[in-house]
Protein backbone atom coordinates (compact mmCIF):
# COMPACT_ATOMS: atom_id res chain seq x y z
CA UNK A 1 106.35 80.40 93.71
CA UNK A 2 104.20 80.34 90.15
CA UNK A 3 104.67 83.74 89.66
CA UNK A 4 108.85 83.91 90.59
CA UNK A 5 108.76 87.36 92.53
CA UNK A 6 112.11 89.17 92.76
CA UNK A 7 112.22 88.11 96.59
CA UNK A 8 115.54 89.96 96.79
CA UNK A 9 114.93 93.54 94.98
CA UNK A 10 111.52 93.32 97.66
CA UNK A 11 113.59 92.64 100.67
CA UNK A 12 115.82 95.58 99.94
CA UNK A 13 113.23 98.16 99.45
CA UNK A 14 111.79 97.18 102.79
CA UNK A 15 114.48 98.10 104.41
CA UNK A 16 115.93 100.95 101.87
CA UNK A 17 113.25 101.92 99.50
CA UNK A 18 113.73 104.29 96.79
CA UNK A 19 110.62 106.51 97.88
CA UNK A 20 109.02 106.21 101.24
CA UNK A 21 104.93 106.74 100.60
CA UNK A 22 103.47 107.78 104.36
CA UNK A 23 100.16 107.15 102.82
CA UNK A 24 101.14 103.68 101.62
CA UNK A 25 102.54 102.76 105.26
CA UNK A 26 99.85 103.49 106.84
CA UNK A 27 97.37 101.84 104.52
CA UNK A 28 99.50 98.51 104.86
CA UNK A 29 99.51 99.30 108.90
CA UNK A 30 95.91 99.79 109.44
CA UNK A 31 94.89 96.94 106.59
CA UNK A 32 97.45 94.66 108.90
CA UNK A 33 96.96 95.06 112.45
CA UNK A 34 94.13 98.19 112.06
CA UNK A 35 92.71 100.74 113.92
CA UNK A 36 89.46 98.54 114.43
CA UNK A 37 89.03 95.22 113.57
CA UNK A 38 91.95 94.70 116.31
CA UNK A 39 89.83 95.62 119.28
CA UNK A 40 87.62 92.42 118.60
CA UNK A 41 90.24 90.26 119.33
CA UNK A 42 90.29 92.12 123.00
CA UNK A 43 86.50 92.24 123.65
CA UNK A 44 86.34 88.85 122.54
CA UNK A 45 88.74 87.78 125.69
CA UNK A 46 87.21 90.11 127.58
CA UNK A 47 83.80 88.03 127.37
CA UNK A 48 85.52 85.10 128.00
CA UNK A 49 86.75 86.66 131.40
CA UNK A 50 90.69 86.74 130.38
CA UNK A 51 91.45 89.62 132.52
CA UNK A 52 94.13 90.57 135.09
CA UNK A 53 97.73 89.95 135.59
CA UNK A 54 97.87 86.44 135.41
CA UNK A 55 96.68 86.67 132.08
CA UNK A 56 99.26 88.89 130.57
CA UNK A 57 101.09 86.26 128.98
CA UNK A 58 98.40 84.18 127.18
CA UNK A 59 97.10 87.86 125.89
CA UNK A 60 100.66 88.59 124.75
CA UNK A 61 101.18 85.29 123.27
CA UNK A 62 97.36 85.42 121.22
CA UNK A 63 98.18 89.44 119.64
CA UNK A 64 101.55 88.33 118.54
CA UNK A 65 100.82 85.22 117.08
CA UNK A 66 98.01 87.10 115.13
CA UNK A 67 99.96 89.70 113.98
CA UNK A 68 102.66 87.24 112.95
CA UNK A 69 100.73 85.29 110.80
CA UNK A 70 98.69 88.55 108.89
CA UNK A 71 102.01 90.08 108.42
CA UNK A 72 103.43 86.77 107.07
CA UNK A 73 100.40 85.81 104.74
CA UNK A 74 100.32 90.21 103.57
CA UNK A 75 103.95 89.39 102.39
CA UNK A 76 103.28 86.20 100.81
CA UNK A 77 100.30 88.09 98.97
CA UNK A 78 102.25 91.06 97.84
CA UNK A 79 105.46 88.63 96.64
CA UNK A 80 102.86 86.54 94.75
CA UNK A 81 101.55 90.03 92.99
CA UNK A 82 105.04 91.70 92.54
CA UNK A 83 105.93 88.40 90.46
CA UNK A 84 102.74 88.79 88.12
CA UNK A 85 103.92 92.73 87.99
CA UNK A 86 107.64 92.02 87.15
CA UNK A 87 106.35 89.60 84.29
CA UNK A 88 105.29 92.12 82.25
CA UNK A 89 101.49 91.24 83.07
CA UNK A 90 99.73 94.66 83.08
CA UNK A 91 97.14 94.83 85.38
CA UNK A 92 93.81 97.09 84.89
CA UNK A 93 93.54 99.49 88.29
CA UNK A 94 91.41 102.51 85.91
CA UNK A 95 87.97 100.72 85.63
CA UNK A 96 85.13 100.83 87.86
CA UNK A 97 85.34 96.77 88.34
CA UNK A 98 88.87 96.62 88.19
CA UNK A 99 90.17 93.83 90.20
CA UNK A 100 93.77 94.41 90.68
CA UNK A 101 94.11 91.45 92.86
CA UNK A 102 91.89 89.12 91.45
CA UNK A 103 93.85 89.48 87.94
CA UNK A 104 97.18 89.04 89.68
CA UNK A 105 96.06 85.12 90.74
CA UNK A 106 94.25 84.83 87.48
CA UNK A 107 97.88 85.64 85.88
CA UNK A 108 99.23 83.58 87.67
CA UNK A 109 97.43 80.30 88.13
CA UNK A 110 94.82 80.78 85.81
CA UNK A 111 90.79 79.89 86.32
CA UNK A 112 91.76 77.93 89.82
CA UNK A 113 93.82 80.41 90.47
CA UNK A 114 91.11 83.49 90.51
CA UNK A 115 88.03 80.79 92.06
CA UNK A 116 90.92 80.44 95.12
CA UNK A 117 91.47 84.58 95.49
CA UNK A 118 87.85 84.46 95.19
CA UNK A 119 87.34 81.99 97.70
CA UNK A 120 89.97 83.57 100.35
CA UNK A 121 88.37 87.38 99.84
CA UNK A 122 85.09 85.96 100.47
CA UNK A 123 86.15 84.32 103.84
CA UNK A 124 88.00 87.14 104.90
CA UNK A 125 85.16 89.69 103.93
CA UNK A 126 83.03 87.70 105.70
CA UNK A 127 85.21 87.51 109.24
CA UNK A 128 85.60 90.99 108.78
CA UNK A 129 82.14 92.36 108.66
CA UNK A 130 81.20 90.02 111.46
CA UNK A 131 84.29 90.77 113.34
CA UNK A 132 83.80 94.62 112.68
CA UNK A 133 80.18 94.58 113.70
CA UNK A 134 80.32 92.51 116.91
CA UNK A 135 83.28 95.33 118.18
CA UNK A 136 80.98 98.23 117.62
CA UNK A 137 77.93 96.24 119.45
CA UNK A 138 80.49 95.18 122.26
CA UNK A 139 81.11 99.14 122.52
CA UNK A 140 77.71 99.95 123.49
CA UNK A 141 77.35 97.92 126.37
CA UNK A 142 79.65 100.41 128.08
CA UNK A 143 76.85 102.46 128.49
CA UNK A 144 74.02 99.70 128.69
CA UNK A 145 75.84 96.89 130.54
CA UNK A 146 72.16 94.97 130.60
CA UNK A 147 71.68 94.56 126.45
CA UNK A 148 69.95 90.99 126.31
CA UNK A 149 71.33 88.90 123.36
CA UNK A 150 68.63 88.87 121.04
CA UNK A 151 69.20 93.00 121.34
CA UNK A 152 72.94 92.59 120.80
CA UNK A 153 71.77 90.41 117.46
CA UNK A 154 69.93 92.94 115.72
CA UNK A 155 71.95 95.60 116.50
CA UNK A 156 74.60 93.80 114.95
CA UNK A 157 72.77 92.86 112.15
CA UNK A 158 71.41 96.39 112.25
CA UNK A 159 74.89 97.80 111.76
CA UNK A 160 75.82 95.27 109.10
CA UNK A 161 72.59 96.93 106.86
CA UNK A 162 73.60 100.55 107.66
CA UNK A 163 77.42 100.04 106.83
CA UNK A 164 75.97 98.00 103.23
CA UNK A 165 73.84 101.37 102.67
CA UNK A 166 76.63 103.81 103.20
CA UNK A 167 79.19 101.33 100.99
CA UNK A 168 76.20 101.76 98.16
CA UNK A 169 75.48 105.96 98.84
CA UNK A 170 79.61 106.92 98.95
CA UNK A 171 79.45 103.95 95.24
CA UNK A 172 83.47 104.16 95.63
CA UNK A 173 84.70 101.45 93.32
CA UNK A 174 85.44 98.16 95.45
CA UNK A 175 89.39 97.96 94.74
CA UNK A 176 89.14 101.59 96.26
CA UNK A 177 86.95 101.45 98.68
CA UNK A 178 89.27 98.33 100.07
CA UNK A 179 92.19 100.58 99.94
CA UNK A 180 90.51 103.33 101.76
CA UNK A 181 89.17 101.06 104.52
CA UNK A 182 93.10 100.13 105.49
CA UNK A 183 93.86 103.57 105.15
CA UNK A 184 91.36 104.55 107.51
CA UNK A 185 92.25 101.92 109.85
CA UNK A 186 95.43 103.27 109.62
CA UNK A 187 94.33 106.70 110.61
CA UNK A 188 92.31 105.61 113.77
CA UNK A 189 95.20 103.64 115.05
CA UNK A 190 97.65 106.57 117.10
CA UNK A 191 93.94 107.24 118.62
CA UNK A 192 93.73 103.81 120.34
CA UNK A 193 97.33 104.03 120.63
CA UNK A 194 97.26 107.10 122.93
CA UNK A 195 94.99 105.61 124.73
CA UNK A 196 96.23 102.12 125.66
CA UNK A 197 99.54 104.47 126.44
CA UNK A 198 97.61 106.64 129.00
CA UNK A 199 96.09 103.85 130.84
CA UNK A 200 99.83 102.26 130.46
CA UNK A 201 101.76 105.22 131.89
CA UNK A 202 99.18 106.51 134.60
CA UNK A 203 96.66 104.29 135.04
CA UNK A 204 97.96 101.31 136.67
CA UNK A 205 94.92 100.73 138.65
CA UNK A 206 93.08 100.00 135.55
CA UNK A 207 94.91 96.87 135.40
CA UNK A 208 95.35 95.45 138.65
CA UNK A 209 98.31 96.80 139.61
CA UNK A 210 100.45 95.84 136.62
CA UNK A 211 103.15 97.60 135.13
CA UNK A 212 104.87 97.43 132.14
CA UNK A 213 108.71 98.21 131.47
CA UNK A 214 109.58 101.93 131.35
CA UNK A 215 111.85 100.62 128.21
CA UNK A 216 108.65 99.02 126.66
CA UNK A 217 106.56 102.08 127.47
CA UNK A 218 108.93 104.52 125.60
CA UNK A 219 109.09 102.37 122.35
CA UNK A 220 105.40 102.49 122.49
CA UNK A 221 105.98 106.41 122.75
CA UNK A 222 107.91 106.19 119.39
CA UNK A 223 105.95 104.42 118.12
CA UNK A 224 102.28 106.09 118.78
CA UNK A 225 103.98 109.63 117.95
CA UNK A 226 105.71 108.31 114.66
CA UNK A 227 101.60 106.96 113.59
CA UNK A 228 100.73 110.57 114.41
CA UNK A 229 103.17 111.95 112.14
CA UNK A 230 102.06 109.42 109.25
CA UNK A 231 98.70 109.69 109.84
CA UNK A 232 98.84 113.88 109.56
CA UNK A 233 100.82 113.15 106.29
CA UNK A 234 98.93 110.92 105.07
CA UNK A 235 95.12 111.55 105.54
CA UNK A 236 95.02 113.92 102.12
CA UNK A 237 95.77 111.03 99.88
CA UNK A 238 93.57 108.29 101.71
CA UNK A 239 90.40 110.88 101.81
CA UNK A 240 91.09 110.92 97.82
CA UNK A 241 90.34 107.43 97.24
CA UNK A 242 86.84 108.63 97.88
CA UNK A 243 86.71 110.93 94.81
CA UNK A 244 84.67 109.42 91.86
């Protein structure tokens, strides 16, 4: 509201825009619902023993309620930006420390505004890295089911340094790096998308039984083929972001 976005000129390039970026998509795709971060939603049910039929529904209910609300608050974020944008404010994306975002709320709101985008990146860095972590430890108990839980913790925690020392070896400039992380979410997506499809189509058993409608199936199809497409188009440009 502070920083009076053209609501309408942004609700007509969603639907028409003048240029459609693949690379773009996809970066707002896997940055959204991702290619990663997504399965620890599911392995967190799966601990809690949410599996079967009968649990379709409350599964169904949980992804689309999450990906209502990040797709809600990613739009309220970009309005708030476009606003500061269409202002006239310019906004420094060149330097190593540039902060595109945090100079947006600063713009707009001032000193509270940048200690609340500070605030709100630190919490969702945070939830991330745990979140990210605690997937690729939930991973490995495919293959050792009997992992006791002080093991789990320090592989986690293990993970957590070895991702910090690759972030400080590849020194990509944070604003980038960020981009470049959705992006690659983006490009792992159509993998686990294939996947889940597989197991949909021909591997019934895998789920008790369950099927899901052929009309449901074939949008998935669309969809999972049309990630494909975006991701081939698109992994050039996101692979860039690494360059110095």
């Amino acid at each position: 509201v502070m920083s009076s976005p053209p609501i309408g000129e942004a609700l007509r390039q969603t639907v028409f825009p003048d240029r459609v970026d693949f690379a773009t998509i996809t970066t707002i795709i896997g940055g959204t619902v991702g290619g990663y971060i997504t399965y620890a939603g599911a392995h967190r049910l799966l601990d809690k023993g949410m599996v079967g039929p009968e649990n379709v529904s409350a599964v169904s209910r949980a992804a689309l309620t999450g990906i209502a609300v990040t797709g809600v608050m990613r739009f309220v974020l970009f309005l708030a930006v476009l606003g500061v944008v269409h202002a006239g404010t310019t906004i420094d994306v060149s330097g190593d420390r540039a902060n595109p975002a945090a100079q947006a709320f600063e713009a707009a709101a001032g000193e509270a505004g940048l200690r609340i985008f500070g605030a709100i990146l630190w919490s969702a860095a945070l939830t991330s890295v745990i979140g990210a972590a605690y997937t690729s430890v939930s991973f490995l108990t495919i293959f050792k089911s009997n992992l006791s839980e002080r093991a789990r913790n320090l592989i986690t925690v293990g993970f957590i340094g070895l991702s910090l020392t690759l972030y400080l070896v590849i020194n990509t400039p944070p604003a980038k790096m960020l981009v470049f992380v959705g992006g690659l979410n983006g490009l792992i997506l159509p993998i686990g998308l294939t996947i889940f499809l597989y197991a949909a189509w021909a591997r019934s058993d895998l789920m008790g039984g369950h099927r899901y409608p052929r009309g449901l199936l074939s949008l998935g199809v669309f969809v999972c083929a049309l990630t494909w497409y975006m991701g081939y188009k698109s992994i050039g440009p996101i692979f860039a972001l690494l360059d110095p």
